[in-house]
Protein backbone atom coordinates (compact mmCIF):
# COMPACT_ATOMS: atom_id res chain seq x y z
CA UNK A 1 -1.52 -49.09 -13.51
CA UNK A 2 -4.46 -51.91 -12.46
CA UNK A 3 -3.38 -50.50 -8.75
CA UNK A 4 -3.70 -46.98 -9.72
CA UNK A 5 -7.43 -47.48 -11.44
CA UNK A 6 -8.32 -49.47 -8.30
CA UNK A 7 -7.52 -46.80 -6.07
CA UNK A 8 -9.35 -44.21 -8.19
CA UNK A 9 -12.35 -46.45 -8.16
CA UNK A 10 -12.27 -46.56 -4.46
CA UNK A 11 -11.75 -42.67 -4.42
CA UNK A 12 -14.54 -41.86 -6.10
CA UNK A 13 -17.03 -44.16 -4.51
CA UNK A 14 -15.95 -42.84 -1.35
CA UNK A 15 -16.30 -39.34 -2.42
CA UNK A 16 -19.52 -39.74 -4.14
CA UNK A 17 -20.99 -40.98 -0.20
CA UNK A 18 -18.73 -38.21 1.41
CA UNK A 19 -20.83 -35.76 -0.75
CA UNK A 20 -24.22 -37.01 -0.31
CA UNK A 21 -23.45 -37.10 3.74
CA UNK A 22 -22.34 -33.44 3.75
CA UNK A 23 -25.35 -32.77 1.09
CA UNK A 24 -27.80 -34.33 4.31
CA UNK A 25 -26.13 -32.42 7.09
CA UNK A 26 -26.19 -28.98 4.78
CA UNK A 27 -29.89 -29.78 4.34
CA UNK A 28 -30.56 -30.62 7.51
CA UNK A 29 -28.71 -27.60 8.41
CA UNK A 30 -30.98 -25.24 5.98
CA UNK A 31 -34.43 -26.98 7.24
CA UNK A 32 -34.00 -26.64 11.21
CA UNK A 33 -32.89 -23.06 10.67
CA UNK A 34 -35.12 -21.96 7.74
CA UNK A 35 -37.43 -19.43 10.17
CA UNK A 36 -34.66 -18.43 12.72
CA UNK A 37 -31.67 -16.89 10.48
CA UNK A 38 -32.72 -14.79 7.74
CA UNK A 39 -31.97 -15.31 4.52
CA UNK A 40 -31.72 -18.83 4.87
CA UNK A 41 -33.18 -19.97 1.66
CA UNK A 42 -30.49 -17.75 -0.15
CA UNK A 43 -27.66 -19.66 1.61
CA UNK A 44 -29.32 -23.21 0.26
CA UNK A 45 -27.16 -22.67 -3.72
CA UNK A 46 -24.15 -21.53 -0.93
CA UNK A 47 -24.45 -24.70 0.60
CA UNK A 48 -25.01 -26.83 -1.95
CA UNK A 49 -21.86 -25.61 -4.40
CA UNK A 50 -19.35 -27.80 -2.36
CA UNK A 51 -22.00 -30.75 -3.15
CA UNK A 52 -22.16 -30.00 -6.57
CA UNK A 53 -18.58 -29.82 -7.26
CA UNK A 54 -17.72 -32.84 -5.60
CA UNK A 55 -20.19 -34.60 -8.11
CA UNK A 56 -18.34 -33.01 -10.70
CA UNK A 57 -14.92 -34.26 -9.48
CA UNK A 58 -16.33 -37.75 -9.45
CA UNK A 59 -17.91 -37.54 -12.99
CA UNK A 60 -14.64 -36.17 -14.47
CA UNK A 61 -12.17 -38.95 -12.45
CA UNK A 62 -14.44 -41.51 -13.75
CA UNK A 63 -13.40 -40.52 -17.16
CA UNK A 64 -10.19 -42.20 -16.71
CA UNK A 65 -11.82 -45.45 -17.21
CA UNK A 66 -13.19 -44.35 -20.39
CA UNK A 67 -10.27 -45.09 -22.86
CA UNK A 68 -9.66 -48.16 -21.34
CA UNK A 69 -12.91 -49.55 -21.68
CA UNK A 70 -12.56 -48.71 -25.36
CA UNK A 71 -9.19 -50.73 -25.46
CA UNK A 72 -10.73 -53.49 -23.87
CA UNK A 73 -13.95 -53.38 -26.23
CA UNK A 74 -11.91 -53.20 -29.07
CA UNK A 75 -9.19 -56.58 -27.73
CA UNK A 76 -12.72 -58.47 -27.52
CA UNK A 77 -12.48 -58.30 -23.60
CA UNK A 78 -16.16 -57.77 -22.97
CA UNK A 79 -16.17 -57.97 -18.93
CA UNK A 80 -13.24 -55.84 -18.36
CA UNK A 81 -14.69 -53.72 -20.90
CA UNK A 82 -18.22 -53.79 -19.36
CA UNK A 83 -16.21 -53.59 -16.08
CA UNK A 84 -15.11 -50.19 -16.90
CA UNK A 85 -17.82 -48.83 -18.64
CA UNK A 86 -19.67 -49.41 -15.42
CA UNK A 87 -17.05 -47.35 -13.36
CA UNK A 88 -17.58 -43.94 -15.86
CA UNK A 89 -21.06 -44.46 -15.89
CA UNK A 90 -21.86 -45.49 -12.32
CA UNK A 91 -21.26 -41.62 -11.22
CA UNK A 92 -23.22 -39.92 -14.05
CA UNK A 93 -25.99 -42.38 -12.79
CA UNK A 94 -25.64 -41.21 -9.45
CA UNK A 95 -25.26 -37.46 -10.14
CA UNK A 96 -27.99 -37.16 -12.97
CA UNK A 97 -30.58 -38.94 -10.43
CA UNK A 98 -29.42 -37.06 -7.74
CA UNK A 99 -29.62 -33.76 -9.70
CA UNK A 100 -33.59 -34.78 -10.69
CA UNK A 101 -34.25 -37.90 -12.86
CA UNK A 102 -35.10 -39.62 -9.74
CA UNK A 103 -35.17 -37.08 -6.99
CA UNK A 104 -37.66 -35.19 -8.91
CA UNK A 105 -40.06 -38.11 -8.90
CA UNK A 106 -39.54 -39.04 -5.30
CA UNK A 107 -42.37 -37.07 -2.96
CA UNK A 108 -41.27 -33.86 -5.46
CA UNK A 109 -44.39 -31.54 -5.13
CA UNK A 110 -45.11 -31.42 -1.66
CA UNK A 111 -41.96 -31.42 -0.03
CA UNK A 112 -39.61 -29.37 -2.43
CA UNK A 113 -41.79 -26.40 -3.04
CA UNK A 114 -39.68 -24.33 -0.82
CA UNK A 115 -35.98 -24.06 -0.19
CA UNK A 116 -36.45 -25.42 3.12
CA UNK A 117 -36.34 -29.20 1.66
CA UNK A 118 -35.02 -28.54 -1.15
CA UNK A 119 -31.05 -29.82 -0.53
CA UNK A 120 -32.41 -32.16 1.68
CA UNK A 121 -34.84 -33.71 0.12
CA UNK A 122 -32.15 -34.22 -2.65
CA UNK A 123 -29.47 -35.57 -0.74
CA UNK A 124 -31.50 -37.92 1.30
CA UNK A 125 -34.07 -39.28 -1.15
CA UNK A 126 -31.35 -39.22 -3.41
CA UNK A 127 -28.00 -38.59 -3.66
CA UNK A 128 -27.39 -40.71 -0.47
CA UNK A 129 -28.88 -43.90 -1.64
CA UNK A 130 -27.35 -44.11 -5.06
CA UNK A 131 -23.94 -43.55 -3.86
CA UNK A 132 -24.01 -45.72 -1.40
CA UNK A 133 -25.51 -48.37 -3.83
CA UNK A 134 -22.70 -47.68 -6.42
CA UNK A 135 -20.00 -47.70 -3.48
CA UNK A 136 -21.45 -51.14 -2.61
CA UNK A 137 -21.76 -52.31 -6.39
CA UNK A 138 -18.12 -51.80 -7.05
CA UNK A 139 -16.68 -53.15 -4.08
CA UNK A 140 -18.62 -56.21 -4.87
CA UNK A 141 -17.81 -55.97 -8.46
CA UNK A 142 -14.54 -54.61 -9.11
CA UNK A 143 -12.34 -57.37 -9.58
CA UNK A 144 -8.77 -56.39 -10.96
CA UNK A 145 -7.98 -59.84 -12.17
CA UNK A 146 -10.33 -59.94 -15.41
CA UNK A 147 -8.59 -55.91 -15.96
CA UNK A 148 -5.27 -56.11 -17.92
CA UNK A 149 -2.86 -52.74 -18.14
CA UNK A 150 -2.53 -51.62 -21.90
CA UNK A 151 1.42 -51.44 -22.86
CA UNK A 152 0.29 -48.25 -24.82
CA UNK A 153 -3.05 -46.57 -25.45
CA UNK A 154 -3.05 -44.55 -28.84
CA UNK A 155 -3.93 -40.74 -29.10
CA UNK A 156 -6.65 -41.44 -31.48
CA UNK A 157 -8.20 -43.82 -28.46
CA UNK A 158 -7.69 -41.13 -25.95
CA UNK A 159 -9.13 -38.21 -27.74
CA UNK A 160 -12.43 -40.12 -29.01
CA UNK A 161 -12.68 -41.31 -25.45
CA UNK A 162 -12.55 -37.68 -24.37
CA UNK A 163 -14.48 -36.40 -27.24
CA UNK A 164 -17.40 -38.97 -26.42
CA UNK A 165 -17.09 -38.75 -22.57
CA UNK A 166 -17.47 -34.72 -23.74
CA UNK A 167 -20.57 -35.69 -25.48
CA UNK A 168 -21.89 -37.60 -22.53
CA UNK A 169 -21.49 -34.74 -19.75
CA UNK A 170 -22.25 -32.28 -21.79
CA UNK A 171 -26.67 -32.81 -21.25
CA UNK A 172 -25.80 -32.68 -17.62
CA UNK A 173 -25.65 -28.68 -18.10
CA UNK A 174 -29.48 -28.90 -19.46
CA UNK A 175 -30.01 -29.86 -15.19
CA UNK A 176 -27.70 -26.95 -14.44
CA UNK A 177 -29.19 -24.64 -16.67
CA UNK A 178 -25.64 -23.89 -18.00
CA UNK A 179 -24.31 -24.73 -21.21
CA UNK A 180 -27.73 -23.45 -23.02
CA UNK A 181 -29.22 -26.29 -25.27
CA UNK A 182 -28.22 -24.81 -28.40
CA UNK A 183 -24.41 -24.73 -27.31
CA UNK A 184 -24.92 -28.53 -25.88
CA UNK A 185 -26.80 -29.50 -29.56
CA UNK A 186 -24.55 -27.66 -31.50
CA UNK A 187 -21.40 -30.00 -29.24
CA UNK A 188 -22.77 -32.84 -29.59
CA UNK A 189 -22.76 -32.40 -33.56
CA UNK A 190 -18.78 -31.29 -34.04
CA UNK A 191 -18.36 -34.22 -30.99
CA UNK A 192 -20.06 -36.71 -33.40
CA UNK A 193 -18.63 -35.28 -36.75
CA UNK A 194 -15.19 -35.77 -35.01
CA UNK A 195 -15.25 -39.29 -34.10
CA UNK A 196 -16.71 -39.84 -37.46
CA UNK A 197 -13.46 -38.25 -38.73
CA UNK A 198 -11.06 -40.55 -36.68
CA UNK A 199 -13.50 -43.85 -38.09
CA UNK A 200 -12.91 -42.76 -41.28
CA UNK A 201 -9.23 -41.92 -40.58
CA UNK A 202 -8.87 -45.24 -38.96
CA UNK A 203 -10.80 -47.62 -41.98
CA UNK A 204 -8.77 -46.12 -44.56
CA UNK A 205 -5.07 -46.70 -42.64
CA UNK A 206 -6.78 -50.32 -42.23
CA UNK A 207 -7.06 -50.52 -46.08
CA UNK A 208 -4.03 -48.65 -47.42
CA UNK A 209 -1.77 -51.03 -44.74
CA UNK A 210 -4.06 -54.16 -46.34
């Protein structure tokens, strides 16, 4: 399993910088032809879907580290667990600055006015530099000897893993435009009702077995 999370980890560094490269040559490829096709400001969201749903791979594999990061938190195994926690969050981190957070503060007004710079501008700024600062991170970081494989990770871990990786991603949309913030508000209240639910759950099998 420890070789199966380290190649994931690899994969999705990789593909985070394999996305941000193809993000620089599609901007690249929008700027130098902006005045000489037409219609080239229309083709920038064209371009830029394969970029955006290569971030969204990344964000989503990284989830895979969320569970056991919760195992490890809850064994007392604070590296590992920090270890992981880095891996799921690294990407979100690279995509949310990419997406604005930082790109948005980074020469913004003058150069991204216009769909001419737009991609670019967020790729190169951006997207690029992050990734390749995450990819670097990890390699320097990951170290499979402090990780141990769980025998057996319960449902109840998985699903409020899932539930709160949910609520994570979720405010991502609110850069997308898409889910609306009332549908991400009103998620983020059944997400946190439900792993209230499974606490309780949890504390009272703790009891009734005392």
């Amino acid at each position: 399993m420890l070789i199966w999370e380290t190649r994931l980890t690899r994969f999705v560094a990789l593909l985070l910088v394999a996305a941000a490269l193809y993000g620089v040559f599609a901007g690249a490829h929008v700027t130098m032809y902006y005045n000489l096709v037409p219609n080239m400001g229309a083709r920038t969201d064209t371009l830029g879907a394969p970029l955006g749903l290569a971030f969204l791979a990344a964000v989503m594999l990284s989830l895979a580290h969320l569970p056991l990061a919760a195992w490890d938190a809850r064994g007392g195994r604070r590296r590992a667990a920090a270890l992981r926690l880095f891996a799921f969050m690294g990407p979100l981190v690279v995509v949310l600055g990419a997406e604005g957070l930082v790109a948005h503060f980074l020469w913004w007004g003058g150069i991204s006015d216009t769909d001419r710079y737009h991609l670019l501008h967020h790729s190169l700024t951006t997207a690029l530099p992050l990734s390749v600062a995450y990819a670097l991170v990890m390699r320097r970081a990951w170290q499979p000897a402090i990780l141990t494989a769980p025998a057996h990770v319960s449902v109840r871990a998985v699903l409020a893993s899932v539930i709160g990786g949910v609520m994570v991603l979720l405010p991502v949309g609110i850069l997308f435009g898409f889910p609306s913030l009332p549908v991400i508000a009103a998620s983020e209240v059944i997400g946190a009702l439900v792993l209230a639910g499974l606490w309780l759950t949890r504390r009272r099998a703790a009891r009734a077995s005392a």
